[in-house]
N, C-alpha and C. Protein backbone atom coordinates (compact mmCIF):
# COMPACT_ATOMS: atom_id res chain seq x y z
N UNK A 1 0.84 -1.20 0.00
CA UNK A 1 0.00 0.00 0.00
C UNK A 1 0.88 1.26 0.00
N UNK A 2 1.66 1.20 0.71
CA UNK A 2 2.66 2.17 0.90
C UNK A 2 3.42 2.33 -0.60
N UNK A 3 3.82 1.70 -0.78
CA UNK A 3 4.81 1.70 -2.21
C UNK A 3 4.29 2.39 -3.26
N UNK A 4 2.41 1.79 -2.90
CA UNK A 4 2.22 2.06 -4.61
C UNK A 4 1.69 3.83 -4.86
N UNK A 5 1.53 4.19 -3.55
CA UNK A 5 1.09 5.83 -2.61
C UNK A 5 2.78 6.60 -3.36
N UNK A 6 3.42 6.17 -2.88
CA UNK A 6 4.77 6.57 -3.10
C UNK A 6 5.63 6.20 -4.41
N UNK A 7 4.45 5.48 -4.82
CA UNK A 7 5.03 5.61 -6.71
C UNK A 7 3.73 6.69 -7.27
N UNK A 8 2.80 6.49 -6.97
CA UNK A 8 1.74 7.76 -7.30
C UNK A 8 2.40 8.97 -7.58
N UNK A 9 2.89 9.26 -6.12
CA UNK A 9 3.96 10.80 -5.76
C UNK A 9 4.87 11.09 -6.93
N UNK A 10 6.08 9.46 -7.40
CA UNK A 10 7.22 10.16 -8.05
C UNK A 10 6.69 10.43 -9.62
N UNK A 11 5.56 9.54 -9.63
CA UNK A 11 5.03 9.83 -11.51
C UNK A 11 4.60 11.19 -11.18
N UNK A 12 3.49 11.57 -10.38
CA UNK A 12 3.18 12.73 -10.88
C UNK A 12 4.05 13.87 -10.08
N UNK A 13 5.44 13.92 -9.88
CA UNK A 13 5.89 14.59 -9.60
C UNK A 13 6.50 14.62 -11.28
N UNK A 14 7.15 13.76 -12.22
CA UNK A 14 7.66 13.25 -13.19
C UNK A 14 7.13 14.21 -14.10
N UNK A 15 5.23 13.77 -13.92
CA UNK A 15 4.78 14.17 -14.92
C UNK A 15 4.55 15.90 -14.56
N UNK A 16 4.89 17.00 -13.59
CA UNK A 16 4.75 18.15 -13.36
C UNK A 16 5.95 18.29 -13.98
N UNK A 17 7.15 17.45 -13.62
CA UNK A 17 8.04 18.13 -14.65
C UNK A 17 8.20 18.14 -15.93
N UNK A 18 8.02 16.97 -16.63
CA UNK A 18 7.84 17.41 -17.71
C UNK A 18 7.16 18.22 -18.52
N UNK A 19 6.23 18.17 -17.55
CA UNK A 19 4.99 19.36 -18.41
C UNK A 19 5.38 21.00 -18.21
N UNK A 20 6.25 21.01 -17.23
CA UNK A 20 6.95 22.12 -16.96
C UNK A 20 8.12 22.18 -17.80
N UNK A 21 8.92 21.52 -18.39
CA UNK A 21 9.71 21.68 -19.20
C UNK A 21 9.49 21.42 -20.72
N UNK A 22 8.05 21.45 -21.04
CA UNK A 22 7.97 21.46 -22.39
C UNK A 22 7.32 22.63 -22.64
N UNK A 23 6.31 23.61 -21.27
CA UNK A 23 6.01 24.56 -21.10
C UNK A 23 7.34 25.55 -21.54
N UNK A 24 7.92 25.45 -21.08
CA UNK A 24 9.32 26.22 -20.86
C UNK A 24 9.88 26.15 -22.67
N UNK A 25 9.80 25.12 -22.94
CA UNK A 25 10.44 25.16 -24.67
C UNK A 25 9.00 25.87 -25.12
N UNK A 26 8.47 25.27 -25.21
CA UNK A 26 7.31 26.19 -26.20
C UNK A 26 7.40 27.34 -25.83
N UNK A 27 7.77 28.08 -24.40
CA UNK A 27 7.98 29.67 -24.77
C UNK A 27 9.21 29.80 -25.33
N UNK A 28 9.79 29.01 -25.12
CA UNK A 28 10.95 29.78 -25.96
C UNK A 28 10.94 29.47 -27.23
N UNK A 29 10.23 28.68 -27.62
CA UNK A 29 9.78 28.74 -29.36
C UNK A 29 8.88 29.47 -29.64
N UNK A 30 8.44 30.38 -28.84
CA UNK A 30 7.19 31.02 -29.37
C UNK A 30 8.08 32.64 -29.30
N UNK A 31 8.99 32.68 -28.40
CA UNK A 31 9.97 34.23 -28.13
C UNK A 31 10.91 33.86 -29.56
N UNK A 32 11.15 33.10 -30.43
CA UNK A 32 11.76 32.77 -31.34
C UNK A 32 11.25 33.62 -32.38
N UNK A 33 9.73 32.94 -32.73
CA UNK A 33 8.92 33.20 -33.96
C UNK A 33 9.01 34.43 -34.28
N UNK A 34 8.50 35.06 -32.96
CA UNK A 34 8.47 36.47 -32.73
C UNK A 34 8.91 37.16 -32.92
N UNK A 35 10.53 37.12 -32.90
CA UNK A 35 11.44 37.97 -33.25
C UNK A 35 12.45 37.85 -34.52
């Protein structure tokens, strides 16, 4: 029970980051276009 609580945590910690770092490229492909 414990384990699977504490694999819950590291995916969606995983998945905040990645979504935070593709956030992060798309602005900077979008400060690209722009200029």
């Amino acid at each position: 029970m414990l384990m699977k609580f504490k694999n819950k945590i590291t995916t969606t910690t995983r998945t905040k980051n990645l979504l935070a770092s593709e956030r992060s490229c798309g602005l900077r492909l979008d400060k690209g276009k722009r200029s």
